[in-house]
Protein backbone atom coordinates (compact mmCIF):
# COMPACT_ATOMS: atom_id res chain seq x y z
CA UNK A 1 0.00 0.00 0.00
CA UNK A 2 1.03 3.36 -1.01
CA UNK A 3 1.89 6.39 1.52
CA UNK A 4 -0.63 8.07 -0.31
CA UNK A 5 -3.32 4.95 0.10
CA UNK A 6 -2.29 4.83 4.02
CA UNK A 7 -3.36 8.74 5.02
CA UNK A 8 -6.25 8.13 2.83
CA UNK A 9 -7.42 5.44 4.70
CA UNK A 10 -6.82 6.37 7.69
CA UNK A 11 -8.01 10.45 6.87
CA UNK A 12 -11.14 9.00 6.09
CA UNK A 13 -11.61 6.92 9.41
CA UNK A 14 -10.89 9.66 11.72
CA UNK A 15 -13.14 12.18 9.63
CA UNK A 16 -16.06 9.41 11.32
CA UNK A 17 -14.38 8.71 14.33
CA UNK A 18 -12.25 11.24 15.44
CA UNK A 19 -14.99 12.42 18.59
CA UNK A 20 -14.17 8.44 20.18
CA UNK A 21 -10.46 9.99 21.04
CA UNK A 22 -9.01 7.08 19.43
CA UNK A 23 -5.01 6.30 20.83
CA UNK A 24 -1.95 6.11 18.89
CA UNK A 25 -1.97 2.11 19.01
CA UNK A 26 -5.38 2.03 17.50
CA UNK A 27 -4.47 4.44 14.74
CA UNK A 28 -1.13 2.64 14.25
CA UNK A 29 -2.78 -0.71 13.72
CA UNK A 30 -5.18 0.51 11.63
CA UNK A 31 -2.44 1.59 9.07
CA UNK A 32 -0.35 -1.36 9.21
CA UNK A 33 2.34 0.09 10.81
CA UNK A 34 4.24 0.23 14.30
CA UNK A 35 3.87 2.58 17.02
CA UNK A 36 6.55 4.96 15.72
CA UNK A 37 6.82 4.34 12.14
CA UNK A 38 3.03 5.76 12.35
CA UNK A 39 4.05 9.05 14.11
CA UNK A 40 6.53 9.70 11.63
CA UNK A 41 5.07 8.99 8.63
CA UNK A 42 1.98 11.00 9.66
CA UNK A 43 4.00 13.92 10.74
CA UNK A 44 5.71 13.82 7.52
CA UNK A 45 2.60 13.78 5.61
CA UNK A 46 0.60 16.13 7.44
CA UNK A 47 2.62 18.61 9.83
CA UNK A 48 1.13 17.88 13.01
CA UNK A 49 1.13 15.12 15.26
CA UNK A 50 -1.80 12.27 15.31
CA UNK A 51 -2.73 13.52 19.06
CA UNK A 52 -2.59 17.23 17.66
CA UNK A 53 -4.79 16.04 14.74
CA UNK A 54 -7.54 14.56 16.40
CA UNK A 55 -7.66 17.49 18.98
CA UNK A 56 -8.49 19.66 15.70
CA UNK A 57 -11.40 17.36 14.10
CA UNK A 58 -12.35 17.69 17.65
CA UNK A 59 -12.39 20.96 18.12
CA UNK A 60 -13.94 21.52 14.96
CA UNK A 61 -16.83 19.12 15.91
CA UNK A 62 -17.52 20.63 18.62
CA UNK A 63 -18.39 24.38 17.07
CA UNK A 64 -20.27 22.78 14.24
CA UNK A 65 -22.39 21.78 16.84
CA UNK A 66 -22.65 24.80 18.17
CA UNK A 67 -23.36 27.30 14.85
CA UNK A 68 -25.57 24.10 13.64
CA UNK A 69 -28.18 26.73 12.94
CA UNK A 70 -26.04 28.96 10.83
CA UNK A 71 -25.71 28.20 6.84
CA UNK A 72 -22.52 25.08 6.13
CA UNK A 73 -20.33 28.31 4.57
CA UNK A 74 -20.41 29.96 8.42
CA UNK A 75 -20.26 27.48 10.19
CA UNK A 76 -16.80 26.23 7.89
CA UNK A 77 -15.58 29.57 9.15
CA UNK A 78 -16.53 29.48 12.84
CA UNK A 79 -14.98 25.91 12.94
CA UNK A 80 -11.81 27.82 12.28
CA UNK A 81 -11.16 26.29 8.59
CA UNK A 82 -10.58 29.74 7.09
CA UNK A 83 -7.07 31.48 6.17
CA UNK A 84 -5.78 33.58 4.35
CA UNK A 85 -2.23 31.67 4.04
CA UNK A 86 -1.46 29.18 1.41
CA UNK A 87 1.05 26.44 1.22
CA UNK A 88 2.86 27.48 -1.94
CA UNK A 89 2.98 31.00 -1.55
CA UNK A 90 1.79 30.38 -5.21
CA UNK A 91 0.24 32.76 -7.93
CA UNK A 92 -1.38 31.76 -10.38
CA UNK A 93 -2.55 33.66 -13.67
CA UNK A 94 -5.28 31.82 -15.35
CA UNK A 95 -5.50 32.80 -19.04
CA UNK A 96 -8.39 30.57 -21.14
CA UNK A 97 -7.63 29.72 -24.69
CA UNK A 98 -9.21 31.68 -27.53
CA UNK A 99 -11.39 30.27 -30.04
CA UNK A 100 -8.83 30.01 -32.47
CA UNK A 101 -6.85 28.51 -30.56
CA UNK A 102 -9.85 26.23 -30.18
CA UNK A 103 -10.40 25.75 -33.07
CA UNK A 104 -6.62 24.65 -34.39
CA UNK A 105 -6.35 22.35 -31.56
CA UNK A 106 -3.31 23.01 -30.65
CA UNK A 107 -1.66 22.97 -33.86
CA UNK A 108 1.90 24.42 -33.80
CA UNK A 109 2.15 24.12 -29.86
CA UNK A 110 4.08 21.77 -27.99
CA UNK A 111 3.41 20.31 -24.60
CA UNK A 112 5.70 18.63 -21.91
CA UNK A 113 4.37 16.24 -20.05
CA UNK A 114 4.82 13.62 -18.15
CA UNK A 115 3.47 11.08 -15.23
CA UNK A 116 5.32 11.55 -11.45
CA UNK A 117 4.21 9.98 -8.13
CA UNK A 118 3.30 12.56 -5.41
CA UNK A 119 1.79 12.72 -1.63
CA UNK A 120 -1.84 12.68 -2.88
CA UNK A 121 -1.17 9.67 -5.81
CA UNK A 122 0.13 9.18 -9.57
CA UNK A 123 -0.50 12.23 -11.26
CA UNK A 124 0.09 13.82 -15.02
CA UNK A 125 1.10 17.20 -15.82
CA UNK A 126 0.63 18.64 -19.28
CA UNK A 127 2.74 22.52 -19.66
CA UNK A 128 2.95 24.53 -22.93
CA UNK A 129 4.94 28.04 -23.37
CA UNK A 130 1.02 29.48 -22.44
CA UNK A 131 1.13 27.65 -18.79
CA UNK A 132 -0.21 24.48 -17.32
CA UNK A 133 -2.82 23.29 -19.39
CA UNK A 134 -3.30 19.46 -17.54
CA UNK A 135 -2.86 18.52 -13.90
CA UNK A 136 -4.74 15.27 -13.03
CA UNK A 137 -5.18 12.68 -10.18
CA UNK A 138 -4.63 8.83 -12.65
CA UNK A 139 -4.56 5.38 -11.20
CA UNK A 140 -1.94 4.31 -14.05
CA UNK A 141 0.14 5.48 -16.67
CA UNK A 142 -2.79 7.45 -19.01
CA UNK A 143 -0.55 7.01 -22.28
CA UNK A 144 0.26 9.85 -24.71
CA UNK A 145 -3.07 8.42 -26.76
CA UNK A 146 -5.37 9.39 -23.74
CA UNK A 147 -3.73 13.00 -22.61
CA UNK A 148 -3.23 14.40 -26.66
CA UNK A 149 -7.30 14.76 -26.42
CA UNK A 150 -7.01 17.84 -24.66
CA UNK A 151 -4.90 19.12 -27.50
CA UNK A 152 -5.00 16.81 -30.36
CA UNK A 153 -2.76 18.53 -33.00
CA UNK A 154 -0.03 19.83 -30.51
CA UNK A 155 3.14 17.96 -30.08
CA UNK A 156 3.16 15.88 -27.01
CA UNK A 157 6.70 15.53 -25.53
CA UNK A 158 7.04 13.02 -22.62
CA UNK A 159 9.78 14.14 -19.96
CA UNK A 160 8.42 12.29 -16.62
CA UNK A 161 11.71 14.13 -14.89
CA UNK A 162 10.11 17.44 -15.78
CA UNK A 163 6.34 16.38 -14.71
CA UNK A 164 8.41 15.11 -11.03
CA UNK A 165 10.11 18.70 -10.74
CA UNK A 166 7.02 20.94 -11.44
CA UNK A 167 4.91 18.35 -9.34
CA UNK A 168 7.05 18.67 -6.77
CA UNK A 169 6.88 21.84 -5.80
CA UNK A 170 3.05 22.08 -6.22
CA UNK A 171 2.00 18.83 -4.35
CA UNK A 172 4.08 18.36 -1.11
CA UNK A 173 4.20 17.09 2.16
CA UNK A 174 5.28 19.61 4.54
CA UNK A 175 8.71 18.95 5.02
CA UNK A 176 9.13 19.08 1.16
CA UNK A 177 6.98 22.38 0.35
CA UNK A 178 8.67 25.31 -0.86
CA UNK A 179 7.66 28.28 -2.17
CA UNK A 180 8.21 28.21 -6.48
CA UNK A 181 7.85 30.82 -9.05
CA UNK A 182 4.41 32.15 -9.99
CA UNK A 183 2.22 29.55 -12.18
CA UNK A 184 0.11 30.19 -14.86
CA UNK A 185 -2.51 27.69 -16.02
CA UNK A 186 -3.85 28.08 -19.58
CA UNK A 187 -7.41 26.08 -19.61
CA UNK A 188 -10.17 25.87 -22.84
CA UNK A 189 -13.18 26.05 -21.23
CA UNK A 190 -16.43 27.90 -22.22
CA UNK A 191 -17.01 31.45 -20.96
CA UNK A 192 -19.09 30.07 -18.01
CA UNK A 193 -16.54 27.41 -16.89
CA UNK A 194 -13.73 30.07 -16.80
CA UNK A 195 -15.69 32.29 -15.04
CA UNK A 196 -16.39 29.46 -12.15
CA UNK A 197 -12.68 28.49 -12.56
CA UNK A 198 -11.48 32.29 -11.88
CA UNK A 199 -14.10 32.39 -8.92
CA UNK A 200 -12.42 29.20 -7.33
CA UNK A 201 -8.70 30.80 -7.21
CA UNK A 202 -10.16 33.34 -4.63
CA UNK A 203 -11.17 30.43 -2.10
CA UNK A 204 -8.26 30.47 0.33
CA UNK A 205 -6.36 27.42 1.89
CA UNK A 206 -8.18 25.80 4.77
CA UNK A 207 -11.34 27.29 3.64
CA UNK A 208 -14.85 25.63 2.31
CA UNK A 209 -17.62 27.42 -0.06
CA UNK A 210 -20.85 25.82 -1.81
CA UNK A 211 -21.91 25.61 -5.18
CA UNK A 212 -24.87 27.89 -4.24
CA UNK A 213 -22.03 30.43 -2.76
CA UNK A 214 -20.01 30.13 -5.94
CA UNK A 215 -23.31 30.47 -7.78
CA UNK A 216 -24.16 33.56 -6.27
CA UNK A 217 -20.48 35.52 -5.96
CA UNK A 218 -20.05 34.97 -10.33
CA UNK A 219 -23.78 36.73 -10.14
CA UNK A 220 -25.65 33.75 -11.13
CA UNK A 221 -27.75 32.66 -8.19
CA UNK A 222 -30.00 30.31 -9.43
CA UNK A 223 -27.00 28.29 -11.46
CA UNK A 224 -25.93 25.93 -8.94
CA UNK A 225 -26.10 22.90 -10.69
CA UNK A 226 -24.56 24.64 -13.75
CA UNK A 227 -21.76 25.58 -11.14
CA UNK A 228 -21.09 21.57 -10.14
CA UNK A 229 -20.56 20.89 -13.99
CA UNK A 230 -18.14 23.83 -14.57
CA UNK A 231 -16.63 22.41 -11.24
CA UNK A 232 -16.32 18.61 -13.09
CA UNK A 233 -14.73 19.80 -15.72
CA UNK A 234 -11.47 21.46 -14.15
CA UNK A 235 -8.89 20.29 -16.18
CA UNK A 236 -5.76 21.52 -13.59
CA UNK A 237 -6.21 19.78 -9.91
CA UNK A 238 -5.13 21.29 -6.47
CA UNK A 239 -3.90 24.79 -8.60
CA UNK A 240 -7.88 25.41 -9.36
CA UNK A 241 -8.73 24.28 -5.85
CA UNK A 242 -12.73 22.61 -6.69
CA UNK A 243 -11.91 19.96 -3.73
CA UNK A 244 -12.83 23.16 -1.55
CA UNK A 245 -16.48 23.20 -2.75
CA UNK A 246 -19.11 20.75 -0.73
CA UNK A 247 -22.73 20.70 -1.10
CA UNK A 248 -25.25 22.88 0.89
CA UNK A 249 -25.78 19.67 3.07
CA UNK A 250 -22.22 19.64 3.77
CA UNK A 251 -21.45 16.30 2.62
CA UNK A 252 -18.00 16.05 0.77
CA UNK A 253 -18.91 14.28 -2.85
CA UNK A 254 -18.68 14.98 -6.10
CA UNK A 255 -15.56 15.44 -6.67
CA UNK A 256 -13.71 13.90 -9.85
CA UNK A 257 -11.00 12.80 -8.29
CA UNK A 258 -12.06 10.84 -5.54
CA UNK A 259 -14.14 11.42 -2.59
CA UNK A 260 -11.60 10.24 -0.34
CA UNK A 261 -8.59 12.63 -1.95
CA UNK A 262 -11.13 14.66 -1.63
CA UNK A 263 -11.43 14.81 2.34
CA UNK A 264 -7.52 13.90 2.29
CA UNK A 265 -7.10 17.45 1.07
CA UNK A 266 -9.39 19.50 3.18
CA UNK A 267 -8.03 17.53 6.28
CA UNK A 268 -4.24 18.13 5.35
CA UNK A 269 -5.13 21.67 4.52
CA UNK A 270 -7.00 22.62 7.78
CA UNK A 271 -4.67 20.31 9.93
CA UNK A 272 -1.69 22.87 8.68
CA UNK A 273 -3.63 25.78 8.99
CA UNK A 274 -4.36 25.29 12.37
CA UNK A 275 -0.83 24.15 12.84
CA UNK A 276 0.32 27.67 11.58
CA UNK A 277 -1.98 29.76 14.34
């Protein structure tokens, strides 16, 4: 099993049973590992300790219970999952192809790209002299036949050493982050998906928004649903942060990358957030 596979198991438990207080043995065993092995590999992977951790789903429990009434964007920011820091330090740019751009798919354009294994899983990264263009979660090697669809008429040059540097400095455990040089991400989208896209960059680290929220601050209140598509169809993961958008219930689904990378993000995030206060 992966590291990656380990947290997420084990991210996932404690989101349901984090309020039982449960000891370093019993989290230990559930990941396969010793005593100390667990603390270190969890430290590494999250910044705080497995004690530390549980006293924050905790805490957090706790004032959800308390702002129950309030609307599931509130009470996100009364359970102290708000911030304005972010990891990186990045900035991105997002520019969105034009329609003749479109239109030529690609032609004349070459893209790096390459597969790398990182904290969160295998991912690919796709880069052209316009900016990131492809940044997804894959459970194997995709295969140039399966990525070239975004572009079909660009050049496709694999360098997996190049995908591992760029990766690296956007997906990181703690002890590995660093801050790198501004990114830009170049996306073809419709008007309406960039517009949702560019409305995602302003959700900070740590924090939580729902479609209806999103809906409303692009000026479209009624286009919720509309919102969750534009939200599916993010074509650069973690950069355009979408895993930060839950439904109105508050239940963390929908997202196209995996439910549980899903709540492995928004734990890791908020667990170093609170780590930084």
């Amino acid at each position: 099993m992966t590291s990656y596979a380990r947290m997420e198991r084990l991210l996932h438990w404690l989101d349901n049973h984090a309020t039982s207080q449960p000891s370093l043995p019993e989290m230990a065993a559930l990941a396969g590992l010793t005593e100390s092995h667990f603390h270190r590999e969890f430290v590494r992977w999250t910044g705080v300790t497995p004690k530390d951790f549980v006293k924050c789903l905790t805490l957090a429990d706790a004032k959800e219970r308390l702002v129950r009434g309030e609307t599931v964007f509130e009470a996100a920011i009364e359970s102290g999952l708000s911030g304005p820091g972010r990891l990186h330090d990045l900035c991105l740019s997002l520019e969105a192809a034009s329609p003749g751009e479109i239109k030529l798919g690609g032609a004349g354009m070459e893209i790096r790209w390459g597969a790398a294994s990182t904290p969160l899983g295998l991912c690919v990264l796709g880069e052209s002299a316009r900016g990131i263009c492809l940044l997804s979660f894959v459970e194997s090697d995709p295969g140039e036949e399966s990525v070239r669809l975004i572009w079909p008429r660009a050049a496709w040059v694999r360098d997996d050493r190049f995908a591992e540097q760029r990766l690296s400095g956007i997906i990181a455990t703690p002890e590995r982050a660093k801050p790198v040089a501004p990114l830009r991400a170049w996306v073809k989208g419709s008007a309406f998906q960039v517009q949702v896209w560019r409305a995602l960059l302003a959700i900070p680290e740590g924090s939580l928004t729902t479609y209806g929220h999103l809906a409303h601050i692009i000026g479209q209140p009624g286009a919720a649903r509309a919102v969750g598509g534009a939200i599916g169809a993010n074509p650069v993961a973690v950069l355009i942060p979408c895993h930060r958008v839950i439904r109105e219930t508050g239940a963390i689904s929908g997202y196209r990358w995996g439910v549980g990378r899903k709540r492995a993000l928004l734990a890791v995030e908020g667990a170093r957030l609170r780590n930084r206060l």
